[in-house]
N, C-alpha and C. Protein backbone atom coordinates (compact mmCIF):
# COMPACT_ATOMS: atom_id res chain seq x y z
N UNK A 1 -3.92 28.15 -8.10
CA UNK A 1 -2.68 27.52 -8.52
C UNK A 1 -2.88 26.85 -9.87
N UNK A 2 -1.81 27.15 -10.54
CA UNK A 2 -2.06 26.65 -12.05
C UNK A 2 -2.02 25.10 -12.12
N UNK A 3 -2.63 24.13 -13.40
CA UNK A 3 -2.75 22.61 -13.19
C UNK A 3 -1.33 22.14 -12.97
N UNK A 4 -1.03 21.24 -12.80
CA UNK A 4 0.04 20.68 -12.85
C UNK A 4 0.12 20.00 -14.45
N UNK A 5 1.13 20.29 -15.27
CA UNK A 5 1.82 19.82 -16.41
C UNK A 5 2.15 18.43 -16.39
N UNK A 6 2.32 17.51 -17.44
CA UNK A 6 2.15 16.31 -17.50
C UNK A 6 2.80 15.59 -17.21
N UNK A 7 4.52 16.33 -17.21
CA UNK A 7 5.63 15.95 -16.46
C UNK A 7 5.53 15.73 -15.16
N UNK A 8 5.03 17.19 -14.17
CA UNK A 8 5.09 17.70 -12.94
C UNK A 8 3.99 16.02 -12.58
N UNK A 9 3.01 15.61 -13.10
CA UNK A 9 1.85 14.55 -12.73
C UNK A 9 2.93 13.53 -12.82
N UNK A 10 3.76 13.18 -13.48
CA UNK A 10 4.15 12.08 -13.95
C UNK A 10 5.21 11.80 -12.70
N UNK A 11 5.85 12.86 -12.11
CA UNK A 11 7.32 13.22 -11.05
C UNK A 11 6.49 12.70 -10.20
N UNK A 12 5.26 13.32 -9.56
CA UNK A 12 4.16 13.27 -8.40
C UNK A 12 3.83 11.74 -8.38
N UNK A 13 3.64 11.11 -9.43
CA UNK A 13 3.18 9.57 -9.12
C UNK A 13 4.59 8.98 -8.68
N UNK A 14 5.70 9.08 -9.39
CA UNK A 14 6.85 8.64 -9.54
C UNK A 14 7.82 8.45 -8.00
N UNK A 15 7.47 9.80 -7.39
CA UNK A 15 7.64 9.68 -5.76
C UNK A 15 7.13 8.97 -4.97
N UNK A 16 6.14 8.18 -5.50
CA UNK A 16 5.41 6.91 -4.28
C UNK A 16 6.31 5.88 -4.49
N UNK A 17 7.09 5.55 -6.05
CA UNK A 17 7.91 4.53 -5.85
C UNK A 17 8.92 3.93 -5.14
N UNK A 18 8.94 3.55 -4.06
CA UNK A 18 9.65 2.87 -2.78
C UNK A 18 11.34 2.54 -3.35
N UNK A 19 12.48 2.82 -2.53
CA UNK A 19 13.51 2.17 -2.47
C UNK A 19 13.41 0.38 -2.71
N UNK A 20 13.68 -0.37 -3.93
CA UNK A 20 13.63 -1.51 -3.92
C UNK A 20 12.82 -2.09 -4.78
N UNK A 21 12.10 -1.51 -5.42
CA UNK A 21 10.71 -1.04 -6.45
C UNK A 21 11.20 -0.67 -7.52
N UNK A 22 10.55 -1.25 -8.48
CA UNK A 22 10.44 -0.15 -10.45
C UNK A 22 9.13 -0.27 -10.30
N UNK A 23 8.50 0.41 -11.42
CA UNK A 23 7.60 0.88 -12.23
C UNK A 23 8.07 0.66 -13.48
N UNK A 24 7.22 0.65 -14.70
CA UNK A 24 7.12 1.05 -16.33
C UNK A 24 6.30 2.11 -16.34
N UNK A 25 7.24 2.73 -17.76
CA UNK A 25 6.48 3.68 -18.37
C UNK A 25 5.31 3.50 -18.34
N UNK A 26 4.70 2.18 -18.81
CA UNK A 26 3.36 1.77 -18.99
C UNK A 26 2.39 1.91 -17.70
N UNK A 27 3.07 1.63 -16.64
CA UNK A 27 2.37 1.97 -15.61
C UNK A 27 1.83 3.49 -15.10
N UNK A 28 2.46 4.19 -15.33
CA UNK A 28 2.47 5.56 -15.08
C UNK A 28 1.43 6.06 -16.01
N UNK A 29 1.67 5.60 -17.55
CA UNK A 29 1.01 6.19 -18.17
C UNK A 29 -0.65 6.27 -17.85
N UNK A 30 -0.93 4.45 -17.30
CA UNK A 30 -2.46 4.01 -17.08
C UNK A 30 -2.42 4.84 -15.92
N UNK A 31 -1.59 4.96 -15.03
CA UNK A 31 -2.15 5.89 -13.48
C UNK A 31 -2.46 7.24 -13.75
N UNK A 32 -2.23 7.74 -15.04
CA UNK A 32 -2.66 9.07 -15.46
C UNK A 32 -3.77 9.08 -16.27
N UNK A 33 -4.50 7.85 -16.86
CA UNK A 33 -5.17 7.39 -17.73
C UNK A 33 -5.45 7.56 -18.75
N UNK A 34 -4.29 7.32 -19.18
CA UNK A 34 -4.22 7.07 -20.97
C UNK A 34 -3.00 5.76 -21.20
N UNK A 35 -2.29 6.24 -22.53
CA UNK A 35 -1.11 4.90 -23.14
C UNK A 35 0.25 5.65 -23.55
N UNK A 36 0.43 6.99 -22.88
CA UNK A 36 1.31 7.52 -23.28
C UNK A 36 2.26 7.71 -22.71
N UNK A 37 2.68 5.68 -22.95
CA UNK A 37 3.98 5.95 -22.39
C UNK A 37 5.55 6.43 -22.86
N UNK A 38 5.10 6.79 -23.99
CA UNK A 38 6.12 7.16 -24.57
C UNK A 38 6.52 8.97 -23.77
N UNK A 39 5.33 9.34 -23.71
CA UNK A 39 5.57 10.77 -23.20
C UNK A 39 5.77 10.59 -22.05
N UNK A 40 5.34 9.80 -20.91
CA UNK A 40 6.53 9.77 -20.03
C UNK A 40 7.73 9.43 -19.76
N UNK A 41 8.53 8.56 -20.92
CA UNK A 41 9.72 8.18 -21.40
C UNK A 41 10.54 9.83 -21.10
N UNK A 42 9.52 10.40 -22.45
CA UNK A 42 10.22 11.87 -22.33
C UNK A 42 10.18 12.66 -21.57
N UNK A 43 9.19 12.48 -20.54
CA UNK A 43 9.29 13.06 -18.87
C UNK A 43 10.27 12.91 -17.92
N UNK A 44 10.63 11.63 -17.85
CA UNK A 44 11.86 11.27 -17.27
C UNK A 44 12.69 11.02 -17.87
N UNK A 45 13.36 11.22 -19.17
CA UNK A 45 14.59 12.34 -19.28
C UNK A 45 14.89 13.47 -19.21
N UNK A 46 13.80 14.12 -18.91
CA UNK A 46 13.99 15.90 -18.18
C UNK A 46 13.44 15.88 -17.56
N UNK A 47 13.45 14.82 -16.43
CA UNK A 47 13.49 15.08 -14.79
C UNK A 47 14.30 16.24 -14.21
N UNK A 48 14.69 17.32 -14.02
CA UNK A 48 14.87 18.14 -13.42
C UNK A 48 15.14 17.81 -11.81
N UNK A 49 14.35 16.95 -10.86
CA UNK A 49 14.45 16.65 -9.88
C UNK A 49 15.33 15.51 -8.96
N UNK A 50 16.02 14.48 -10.26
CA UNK A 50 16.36 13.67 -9.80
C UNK A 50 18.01 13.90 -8.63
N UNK A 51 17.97 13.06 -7.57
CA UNK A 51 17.62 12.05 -7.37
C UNK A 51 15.63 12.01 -6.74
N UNK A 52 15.78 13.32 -6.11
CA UNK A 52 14.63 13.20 -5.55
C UNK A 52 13.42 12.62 -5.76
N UNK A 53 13.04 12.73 -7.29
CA UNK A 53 12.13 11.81 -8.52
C UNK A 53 12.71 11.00 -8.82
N UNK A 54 12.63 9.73 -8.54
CA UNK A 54 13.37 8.59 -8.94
C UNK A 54 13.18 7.84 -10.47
N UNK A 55 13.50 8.67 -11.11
CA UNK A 55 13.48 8.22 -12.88
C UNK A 55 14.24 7.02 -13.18
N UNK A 56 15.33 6.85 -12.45
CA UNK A 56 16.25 4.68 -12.56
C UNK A 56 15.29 3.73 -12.02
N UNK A 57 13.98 3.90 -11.45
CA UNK A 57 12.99 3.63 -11.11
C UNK A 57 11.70 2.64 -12.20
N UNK A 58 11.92 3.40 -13.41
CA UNK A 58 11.42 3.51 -14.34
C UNK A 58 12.14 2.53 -15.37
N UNK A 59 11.25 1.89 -15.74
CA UNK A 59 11.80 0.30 -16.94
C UNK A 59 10.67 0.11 -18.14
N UNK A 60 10.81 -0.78 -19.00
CA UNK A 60 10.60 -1.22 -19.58
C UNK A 60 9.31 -2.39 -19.45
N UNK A 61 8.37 -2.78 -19.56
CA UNK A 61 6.88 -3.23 -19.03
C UNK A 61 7.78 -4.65 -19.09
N UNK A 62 8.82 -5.26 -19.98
CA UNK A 62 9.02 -6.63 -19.93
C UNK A 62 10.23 -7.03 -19.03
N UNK A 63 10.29 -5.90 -18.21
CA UNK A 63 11.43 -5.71 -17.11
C UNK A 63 12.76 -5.05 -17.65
N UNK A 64 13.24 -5.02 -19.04
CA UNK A 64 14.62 -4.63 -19.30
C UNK A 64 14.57 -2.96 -19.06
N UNK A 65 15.89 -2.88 -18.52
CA UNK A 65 16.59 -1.41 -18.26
C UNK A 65 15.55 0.08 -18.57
N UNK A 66 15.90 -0.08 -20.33
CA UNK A 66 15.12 1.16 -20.69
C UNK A 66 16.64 2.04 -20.75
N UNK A 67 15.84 3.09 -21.11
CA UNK A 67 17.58 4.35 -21.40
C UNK A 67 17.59 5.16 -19.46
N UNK A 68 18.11 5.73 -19.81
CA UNK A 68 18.76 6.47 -18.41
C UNK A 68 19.24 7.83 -19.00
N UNK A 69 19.20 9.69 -18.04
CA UNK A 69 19.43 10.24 -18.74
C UNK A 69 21.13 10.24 -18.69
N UNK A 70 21.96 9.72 -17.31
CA UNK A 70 23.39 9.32 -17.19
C UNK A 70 23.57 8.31 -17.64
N UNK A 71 23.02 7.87 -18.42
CA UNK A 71 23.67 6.16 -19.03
C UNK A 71 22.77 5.22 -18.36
N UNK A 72 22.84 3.92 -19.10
CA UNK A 72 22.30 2.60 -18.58
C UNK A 72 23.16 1.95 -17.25
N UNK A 73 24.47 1.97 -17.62
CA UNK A 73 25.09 1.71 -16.24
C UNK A 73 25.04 2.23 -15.08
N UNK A 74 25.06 3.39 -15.00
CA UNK A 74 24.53 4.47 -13.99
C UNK A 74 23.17 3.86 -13.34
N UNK A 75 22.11 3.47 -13.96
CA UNK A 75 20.78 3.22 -13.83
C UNK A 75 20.99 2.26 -12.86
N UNK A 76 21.69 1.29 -13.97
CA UNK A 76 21.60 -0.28 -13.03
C UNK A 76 22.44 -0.45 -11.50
N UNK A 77 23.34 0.66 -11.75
CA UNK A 77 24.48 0.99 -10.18
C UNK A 77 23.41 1.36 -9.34
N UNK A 78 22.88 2.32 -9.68
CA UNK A 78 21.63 2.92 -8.77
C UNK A 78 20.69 1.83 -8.27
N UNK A 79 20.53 1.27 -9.33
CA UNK A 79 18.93 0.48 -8.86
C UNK A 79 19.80 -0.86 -7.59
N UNK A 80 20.47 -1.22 -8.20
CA UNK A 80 21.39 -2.67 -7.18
C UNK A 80 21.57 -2.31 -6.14
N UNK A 81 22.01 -0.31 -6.01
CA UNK A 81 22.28 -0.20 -4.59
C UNK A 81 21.06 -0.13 -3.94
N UNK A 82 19.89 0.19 -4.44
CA UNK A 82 18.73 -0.29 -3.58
C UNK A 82 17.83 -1.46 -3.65
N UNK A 83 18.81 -2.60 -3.81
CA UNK A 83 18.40 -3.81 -3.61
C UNK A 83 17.42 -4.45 -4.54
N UNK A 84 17.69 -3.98 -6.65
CA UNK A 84 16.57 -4.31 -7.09
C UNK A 84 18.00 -4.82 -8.41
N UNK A 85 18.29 -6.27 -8.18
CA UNK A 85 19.42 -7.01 -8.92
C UNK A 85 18.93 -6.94 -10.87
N UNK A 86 19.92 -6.79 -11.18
CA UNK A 86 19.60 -6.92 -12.40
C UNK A 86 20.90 -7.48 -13.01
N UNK A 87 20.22 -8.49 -14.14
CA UNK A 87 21.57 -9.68 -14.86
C UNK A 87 20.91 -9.19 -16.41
N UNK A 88 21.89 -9.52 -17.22
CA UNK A 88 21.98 -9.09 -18.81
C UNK A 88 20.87 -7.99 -19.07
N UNK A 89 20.91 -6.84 -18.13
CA UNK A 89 19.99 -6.16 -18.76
C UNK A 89 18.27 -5.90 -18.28
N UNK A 90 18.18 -6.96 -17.42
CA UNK A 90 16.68 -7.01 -17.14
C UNK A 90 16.81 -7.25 -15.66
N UNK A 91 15.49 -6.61 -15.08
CA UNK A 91 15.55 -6.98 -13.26
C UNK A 91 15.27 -8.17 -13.11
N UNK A 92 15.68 -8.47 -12.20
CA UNK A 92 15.50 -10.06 -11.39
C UNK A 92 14.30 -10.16 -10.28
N UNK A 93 13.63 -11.13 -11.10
CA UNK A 93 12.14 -11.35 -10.41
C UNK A 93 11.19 -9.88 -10.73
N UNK A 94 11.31 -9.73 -11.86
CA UNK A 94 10.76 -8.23 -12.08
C UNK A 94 9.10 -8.47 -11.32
N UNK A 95 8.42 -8.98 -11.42
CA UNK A 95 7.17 -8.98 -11.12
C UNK A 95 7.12 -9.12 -9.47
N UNK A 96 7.95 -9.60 -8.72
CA UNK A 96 7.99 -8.87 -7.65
C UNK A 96 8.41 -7.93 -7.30
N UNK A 97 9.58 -7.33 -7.64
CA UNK A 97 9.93 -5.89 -7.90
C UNK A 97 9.26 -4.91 -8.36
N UNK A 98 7.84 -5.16 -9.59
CA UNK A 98 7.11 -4.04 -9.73
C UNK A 98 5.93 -3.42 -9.00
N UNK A 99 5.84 -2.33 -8.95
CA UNK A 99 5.31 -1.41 -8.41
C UNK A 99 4.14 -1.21 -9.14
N UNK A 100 2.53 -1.07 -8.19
CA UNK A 100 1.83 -0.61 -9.35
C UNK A 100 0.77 0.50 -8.63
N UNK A 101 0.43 1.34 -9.36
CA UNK A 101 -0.31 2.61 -8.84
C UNK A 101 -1.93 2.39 -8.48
């Protein structure tokens, strides 16, 4: 079976993230071990899988939003309905809310 692509690694970590939970780019990137979180930025906007890969999952290391590939509002509808509040932009109590690999 051929390796898995950096996206396909990035989806695979991304599925442990729990209903109620974010992650950062930044996190993902170190669980793959390197700093490239920018290339998983660009992983999860061509998620292909979502909802199933939970890419609204995915924030910003200082808790704010981050982009979304349906919009930022979309993101934040999503994330509230699974119980992870967010006010002007940033999650609430992000550091208990984050997730780490």
């Amino acid at each position: 079976m051929a390796e898995k692509t950096f996206n396909e690694k990035c989806y695979s970590l991304l599925k442990k993230v729990p209903k109620g939970k974010v992650t950062t780019y930044g996190e993902i990137a170190k669980a793959l071990g390197g700093k490239a979180y920018q290339a998983v930025g660009n992983a999860m906007n061509k998620n292909p899988y979502a909802p199933k890969v939970p890419c609204h999952r995915v924030v910003n290391s200082d808790g704010s939003i981050g982009g979304f590939a349906f919009g930022v509002s979309e993101k934040v509808k999503i994330l509230k309905s699974e119980g992870v509040d967010v006010i002007d932009g940033k999650i609430v109590e992000f550091e208990k809310k984050l997730f780490k690999f």
